[in-house]
Protein backbone atom coordinates (compact mmCIF):
# COMPACT_ATOMS: atom_id res chain seq x y z
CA UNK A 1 -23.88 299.85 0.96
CA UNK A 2 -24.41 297.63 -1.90
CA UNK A 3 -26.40 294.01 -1.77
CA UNK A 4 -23.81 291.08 -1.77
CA UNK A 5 -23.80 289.22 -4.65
CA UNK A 6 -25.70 286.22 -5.60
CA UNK A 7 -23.12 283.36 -6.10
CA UNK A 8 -19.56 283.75 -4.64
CA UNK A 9 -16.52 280.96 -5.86
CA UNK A 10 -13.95 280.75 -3.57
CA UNK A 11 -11.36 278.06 -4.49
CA UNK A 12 -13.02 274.88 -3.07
CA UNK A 13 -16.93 276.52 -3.00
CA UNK A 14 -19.71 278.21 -4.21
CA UNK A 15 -21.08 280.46 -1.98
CA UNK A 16 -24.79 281.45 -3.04
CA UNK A 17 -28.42 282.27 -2.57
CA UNK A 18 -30.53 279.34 -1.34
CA UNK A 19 -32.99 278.60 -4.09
CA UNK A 20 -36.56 276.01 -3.21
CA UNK A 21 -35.06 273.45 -5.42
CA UNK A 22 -32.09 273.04 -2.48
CA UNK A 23 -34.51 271.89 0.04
CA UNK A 24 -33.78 268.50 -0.51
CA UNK A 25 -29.66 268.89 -0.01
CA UNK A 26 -30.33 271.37 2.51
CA UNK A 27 -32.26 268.75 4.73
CA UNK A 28 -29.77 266.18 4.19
CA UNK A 29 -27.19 268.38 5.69
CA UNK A 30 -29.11 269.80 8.58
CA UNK A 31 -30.75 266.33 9.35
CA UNK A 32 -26.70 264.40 9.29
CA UNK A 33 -25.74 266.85 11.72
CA UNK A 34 -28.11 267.54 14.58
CA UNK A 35 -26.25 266.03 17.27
CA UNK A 36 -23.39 268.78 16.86
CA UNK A 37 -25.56 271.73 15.34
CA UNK A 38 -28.42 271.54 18.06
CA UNK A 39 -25.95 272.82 21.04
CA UNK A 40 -24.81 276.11 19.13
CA UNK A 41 -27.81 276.55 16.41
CA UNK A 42 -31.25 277.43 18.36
CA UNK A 43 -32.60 276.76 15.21
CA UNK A 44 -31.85 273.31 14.90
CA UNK A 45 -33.90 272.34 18.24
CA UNK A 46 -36.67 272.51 15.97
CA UNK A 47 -35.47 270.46 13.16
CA UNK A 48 -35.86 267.76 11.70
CA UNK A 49 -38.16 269.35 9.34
CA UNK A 50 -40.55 268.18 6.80
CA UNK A 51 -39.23 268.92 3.07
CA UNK A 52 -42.30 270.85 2.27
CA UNK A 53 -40.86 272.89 4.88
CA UNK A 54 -37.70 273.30 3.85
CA UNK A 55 -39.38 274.63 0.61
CA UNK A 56 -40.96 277.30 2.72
CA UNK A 57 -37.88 278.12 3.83
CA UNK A 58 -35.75 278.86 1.47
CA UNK A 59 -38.43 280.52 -0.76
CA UNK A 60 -38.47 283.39 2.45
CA UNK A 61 -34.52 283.09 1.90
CA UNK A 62 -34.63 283.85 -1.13
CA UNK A 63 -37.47 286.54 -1.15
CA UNK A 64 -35.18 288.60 1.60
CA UNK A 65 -32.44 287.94 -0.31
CA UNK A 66 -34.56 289.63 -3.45
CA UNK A 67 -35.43 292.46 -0.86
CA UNK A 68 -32.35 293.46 0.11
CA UNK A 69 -33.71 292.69 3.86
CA UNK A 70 -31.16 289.87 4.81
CA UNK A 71 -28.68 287.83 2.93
CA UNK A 72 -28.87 284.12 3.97
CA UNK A 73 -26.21 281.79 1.72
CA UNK A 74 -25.69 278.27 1.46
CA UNK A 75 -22.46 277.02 1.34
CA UNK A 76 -21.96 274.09 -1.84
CA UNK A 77 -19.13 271.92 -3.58
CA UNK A 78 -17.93 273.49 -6.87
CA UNK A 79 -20.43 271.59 -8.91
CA UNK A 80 -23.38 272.08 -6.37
CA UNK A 81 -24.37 268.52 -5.81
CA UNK A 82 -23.55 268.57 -2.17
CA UNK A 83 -24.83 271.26 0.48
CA UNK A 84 -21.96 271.90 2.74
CA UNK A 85 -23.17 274.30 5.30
CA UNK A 86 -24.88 277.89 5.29
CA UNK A 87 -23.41 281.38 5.33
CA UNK A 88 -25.01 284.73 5.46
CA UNK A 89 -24.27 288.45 5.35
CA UNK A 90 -26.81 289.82 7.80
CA UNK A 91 -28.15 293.59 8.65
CA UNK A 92 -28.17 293.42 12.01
CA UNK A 93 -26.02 296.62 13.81
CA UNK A 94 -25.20 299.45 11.50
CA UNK A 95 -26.00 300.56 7.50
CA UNK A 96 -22.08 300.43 7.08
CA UNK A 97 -21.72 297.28 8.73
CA UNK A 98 -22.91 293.51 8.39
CA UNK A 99 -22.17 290.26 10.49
CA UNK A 100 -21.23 286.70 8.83
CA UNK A 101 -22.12 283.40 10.56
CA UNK A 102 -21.83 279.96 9.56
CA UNK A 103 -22.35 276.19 10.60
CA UNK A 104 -20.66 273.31 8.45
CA UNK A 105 -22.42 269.63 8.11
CA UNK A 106 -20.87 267.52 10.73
CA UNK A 107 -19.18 264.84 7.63
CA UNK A 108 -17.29 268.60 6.55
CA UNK A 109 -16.17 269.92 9.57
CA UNK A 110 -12.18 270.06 10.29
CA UNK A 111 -11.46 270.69 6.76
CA UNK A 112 -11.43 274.81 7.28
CA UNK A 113 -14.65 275.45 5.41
CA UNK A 114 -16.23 277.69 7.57
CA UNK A 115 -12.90 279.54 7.24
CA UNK A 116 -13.23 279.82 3.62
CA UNK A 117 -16.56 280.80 3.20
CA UNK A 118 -16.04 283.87 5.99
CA UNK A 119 -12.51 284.58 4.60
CA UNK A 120 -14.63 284.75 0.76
CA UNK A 121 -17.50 286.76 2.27
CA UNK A 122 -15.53 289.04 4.51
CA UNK A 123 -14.03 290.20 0.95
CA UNK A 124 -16.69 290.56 -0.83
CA UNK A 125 -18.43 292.82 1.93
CA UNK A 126 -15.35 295.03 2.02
CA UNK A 127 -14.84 295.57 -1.60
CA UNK A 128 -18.25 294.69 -2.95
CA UNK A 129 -21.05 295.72 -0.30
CA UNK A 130 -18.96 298.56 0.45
CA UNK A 131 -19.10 298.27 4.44
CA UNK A 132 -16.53 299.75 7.04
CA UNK A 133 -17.20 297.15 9.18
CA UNK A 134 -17.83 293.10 9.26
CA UNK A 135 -18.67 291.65 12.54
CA UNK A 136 -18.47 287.41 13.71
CA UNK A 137 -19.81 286.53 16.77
CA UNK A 138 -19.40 283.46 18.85
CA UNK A 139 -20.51 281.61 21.58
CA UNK A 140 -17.35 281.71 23.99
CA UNK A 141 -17.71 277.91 24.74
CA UNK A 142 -17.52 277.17 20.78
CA UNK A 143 -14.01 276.57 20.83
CA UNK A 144 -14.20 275.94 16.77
CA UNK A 145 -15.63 278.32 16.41
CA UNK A 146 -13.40 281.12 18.20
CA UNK A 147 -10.97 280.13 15.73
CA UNK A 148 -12.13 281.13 12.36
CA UNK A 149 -12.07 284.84 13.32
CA UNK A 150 -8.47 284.77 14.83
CA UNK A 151 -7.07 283.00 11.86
CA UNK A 152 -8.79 285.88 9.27
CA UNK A 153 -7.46 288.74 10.96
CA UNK A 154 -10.56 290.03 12.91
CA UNK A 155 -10.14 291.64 16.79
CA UNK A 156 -11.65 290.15 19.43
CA UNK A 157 -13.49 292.93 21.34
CA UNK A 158 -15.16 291.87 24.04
CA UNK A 159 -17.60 289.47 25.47
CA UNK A 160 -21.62 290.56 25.64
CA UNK A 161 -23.26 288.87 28.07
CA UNK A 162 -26.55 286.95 27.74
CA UNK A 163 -26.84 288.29 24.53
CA UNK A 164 -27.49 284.82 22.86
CA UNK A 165 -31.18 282.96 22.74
CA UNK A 166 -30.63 280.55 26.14
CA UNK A 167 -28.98 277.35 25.16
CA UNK A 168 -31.32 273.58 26.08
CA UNK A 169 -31.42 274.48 29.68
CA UNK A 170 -33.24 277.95 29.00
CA UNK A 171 -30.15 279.92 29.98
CA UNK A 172 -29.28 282.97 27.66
CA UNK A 173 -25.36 282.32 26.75
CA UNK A 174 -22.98 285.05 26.22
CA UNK A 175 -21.30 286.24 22.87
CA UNK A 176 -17.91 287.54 22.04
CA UNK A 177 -18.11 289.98 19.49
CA UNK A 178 -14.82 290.09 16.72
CA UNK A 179 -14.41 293.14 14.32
CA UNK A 180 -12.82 294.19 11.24
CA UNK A 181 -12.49 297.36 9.25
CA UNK A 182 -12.00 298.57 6.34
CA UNK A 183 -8.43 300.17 7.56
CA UNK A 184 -7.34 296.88 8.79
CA UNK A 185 -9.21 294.57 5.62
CA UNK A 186 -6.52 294.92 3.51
CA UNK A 187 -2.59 293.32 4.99
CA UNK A 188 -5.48 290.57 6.91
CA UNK A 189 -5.38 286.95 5.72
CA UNK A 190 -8.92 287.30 4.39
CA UNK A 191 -7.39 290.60 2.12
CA UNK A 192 -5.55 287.83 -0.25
CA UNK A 193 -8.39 285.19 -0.24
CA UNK A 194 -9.26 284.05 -4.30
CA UNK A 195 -12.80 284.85 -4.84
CA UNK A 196 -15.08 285.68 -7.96
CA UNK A 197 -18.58 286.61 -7.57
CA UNK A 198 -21.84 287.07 -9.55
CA UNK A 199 -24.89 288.82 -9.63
CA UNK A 200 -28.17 287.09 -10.55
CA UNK A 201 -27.82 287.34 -14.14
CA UNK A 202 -24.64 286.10 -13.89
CA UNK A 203 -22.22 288.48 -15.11
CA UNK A 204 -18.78 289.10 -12.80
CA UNK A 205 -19.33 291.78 -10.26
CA UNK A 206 -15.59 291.26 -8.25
């Protein structure tokens, strides 16, 4: 399997690796958008954050991203003045596999972003990275959510229960797990999605 790419262009994003110097637009997004992050995104619970922090942050992104350890993406506006969401390509079940997620800022959402970015990433880990497998999963009551998968083509295989970190009321919350291969990649809605990407020193790689 080969590392994603650094910066992905999809036709209304860029799709890249978090850098320090996005701390500021990352915090504006995450901080707008608590009230509807903070019941899917454990993370958020802990937020908001002091920018110094933020800094932190994304300078770990970046140095897994470096690594080849974990592939954490934030999602921007074709000129990159406004952070839109985050993205990721993560190692988590197989070496021929890797699992997207996503969140959106709450002043983006209902304009099929997440959709986008997944339908841009799913591509480039099929015919970039190389995987058999891409993986999304989502909370069953994340109605939004559930949707992004369906519309790109991927099968919804089952639900895993208490798999999740427990939700505000310390209650672990199931997953459903959605698949697609390699075998099934190419007649999928994702399969036609327009997307160039770019290593770190810029030049094309898809």
């Amino acid at each position: 399997m080969s590392d994603p790419p650094y910066r992905i262009v999809s036709e209304r994003l860029v799709i890249r690796c978090w850098e320090p110097r996005d701390a500021p637009r990352l915090k504006e997004a995450i901080d707008s958008s608590l009230e509807e992050l903070r019941p899917w995104m454990p993370w958020a619970r802990a937020e908001p954050q002091e920018l110094s922090e933020k800094v932190a942050l994304l300078r770990r992104f970046r140095g897994a991203f470096d690594l080849g350890t974990d592939f954490i993406m934030g999602i921007f506006d074709l000129d990159e003045r406004e952070a839109l969401g985050g993205t990721g390509l993560h190692k988590r079940r197989s070496a021929d596999a890797l699992e997207i997620g996503y969140w959106i800022r709450s002043s983006h959402v209902g304009q099929g972003l997440a959709t986008e970015s997944s339908a841009a990433l799913t591509r480039v880990a099929f015919e970039h990275c190389d995987v058999d497998r891409v993986e999304i999963r989502v909370d069953p009551a994340n109605e939004a959510s559930l949707a992004i998968p369906r519309k790109l083509g991927f099968v919804e295989e089952g639900i895993l229960r208490r798999r999740l970190p427990p939700d505000e009321d310390g209650v672990p919350r199931d997953v459903i797990v959605f698949s697609l291969f390699r075998d099934g990649f190419v007649g999928s809605p994702a399969g036609s999605t327009p997307v160039d990407a770019f290593d770190a020193s810029g030049e094309p790689v898809l």
